[in-house]
Protein backbone atom coordinates (compact mmCIF):
# COMPACT_ATOMS: atom_id res chain seq x y z
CA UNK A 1 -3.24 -1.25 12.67
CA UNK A 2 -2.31 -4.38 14.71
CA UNK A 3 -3.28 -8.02 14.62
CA UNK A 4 -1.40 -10.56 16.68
CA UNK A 5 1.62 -8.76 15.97
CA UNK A 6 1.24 -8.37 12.19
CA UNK A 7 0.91 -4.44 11.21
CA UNK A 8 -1.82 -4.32 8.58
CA UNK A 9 -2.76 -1.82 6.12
CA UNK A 10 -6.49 -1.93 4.37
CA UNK A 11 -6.93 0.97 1.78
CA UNK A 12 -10.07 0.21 0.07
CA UNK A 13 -10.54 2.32 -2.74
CA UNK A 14 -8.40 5.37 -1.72
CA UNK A 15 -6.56 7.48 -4.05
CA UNK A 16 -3.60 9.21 -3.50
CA UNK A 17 -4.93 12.14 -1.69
CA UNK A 18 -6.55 10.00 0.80
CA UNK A 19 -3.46 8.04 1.05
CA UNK A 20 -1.36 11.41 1.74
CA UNK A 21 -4.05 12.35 4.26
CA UNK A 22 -3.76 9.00 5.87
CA UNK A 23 0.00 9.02 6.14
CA UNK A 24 -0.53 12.86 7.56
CA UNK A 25 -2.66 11.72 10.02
CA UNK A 26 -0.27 8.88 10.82
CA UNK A 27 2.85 10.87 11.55
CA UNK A 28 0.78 13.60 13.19
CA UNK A 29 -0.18 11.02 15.76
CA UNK A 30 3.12 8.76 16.11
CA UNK A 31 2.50 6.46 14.41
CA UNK A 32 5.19 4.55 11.85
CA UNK A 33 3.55 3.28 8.56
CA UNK A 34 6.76 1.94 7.35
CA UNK A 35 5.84 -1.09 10.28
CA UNK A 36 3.46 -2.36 8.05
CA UNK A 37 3.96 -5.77 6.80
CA UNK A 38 0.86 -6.50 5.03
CA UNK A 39 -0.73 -3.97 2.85
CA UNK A 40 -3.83 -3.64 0.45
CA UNK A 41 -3.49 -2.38 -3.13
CA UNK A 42 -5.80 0.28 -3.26
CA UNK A 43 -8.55 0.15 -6.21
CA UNK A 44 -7.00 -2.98 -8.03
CA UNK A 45 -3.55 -1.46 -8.33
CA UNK A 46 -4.98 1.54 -11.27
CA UNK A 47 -2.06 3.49 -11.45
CA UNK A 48 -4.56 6.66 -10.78
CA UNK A 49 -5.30 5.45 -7.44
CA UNK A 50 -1.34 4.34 -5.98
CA UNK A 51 1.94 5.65 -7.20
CA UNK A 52 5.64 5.12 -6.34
CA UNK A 53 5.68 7.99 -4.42
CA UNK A 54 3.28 7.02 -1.99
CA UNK A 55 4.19 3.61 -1.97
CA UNK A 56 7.38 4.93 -0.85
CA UNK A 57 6.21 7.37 1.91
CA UNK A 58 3.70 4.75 3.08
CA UNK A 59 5.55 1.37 2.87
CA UNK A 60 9.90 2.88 2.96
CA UNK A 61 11.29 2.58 -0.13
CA UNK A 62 11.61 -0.68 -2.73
CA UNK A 63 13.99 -2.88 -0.92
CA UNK A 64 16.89 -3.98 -2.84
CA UNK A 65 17.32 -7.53 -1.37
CA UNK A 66 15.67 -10.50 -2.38
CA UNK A 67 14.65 -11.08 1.50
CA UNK A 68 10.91 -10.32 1.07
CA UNK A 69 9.85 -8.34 4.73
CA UNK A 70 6.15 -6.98 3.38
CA UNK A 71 3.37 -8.27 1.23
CA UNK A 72 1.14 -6.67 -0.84
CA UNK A 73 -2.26 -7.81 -1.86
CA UNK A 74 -4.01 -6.63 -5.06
CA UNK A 75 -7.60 -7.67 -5.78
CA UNK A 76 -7.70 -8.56 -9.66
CA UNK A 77 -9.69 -10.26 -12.22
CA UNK A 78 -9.21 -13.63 -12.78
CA UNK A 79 -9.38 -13.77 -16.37
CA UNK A 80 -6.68 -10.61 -16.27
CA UNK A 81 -8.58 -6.58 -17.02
CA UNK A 82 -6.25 -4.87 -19.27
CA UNK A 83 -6.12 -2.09 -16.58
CA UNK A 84 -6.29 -3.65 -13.25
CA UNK A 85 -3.38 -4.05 -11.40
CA UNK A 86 -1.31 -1.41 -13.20
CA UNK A 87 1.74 -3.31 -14.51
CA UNK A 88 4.10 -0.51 -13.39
């Protein structure tokens, strides 16, 4: 989860059940998700694969200043899919 420092999250393709699972497994063993400072979108950002919910168990919820503490990264298109990343 570490790299000098940095807390990273890579997700691959997971979908939200594997996400829940993940942050299960995480708490069960101690360890703090919300520490995460750089994360991966899973599956391009489809909205069937990530949800606010998770995002919010996983991540801490939407922060409300314009101080930016985390970034995301979503793998995308260039030329833009109608689909991929989810606009919500």
């Amino acid at each position: 989860m570490g790299h000098d420092n940095h807390h990273l999250l890579l997700t691959g393709d997971a979908g939200v059940p594997a996400l829940e699972r993940a942050a299960d497994f995480a708490e069960f063993h101690g360890l703090d998700l919300r520490a995460v400072d750089f994360s991966q979108v899973t599956h391009h950002g489809s909205k069937r694969n990530v949800g606010p919910s998770i995002l919010n168990r996983i991540l801490g919820p939407k922060l409300g200043s314009p101080n930016l503490t985390k970034v995301a990264f979503v793998s995308a298109s260039k030329d833009g899919a109608p689909k991929h990343p989810a606009k919500k």
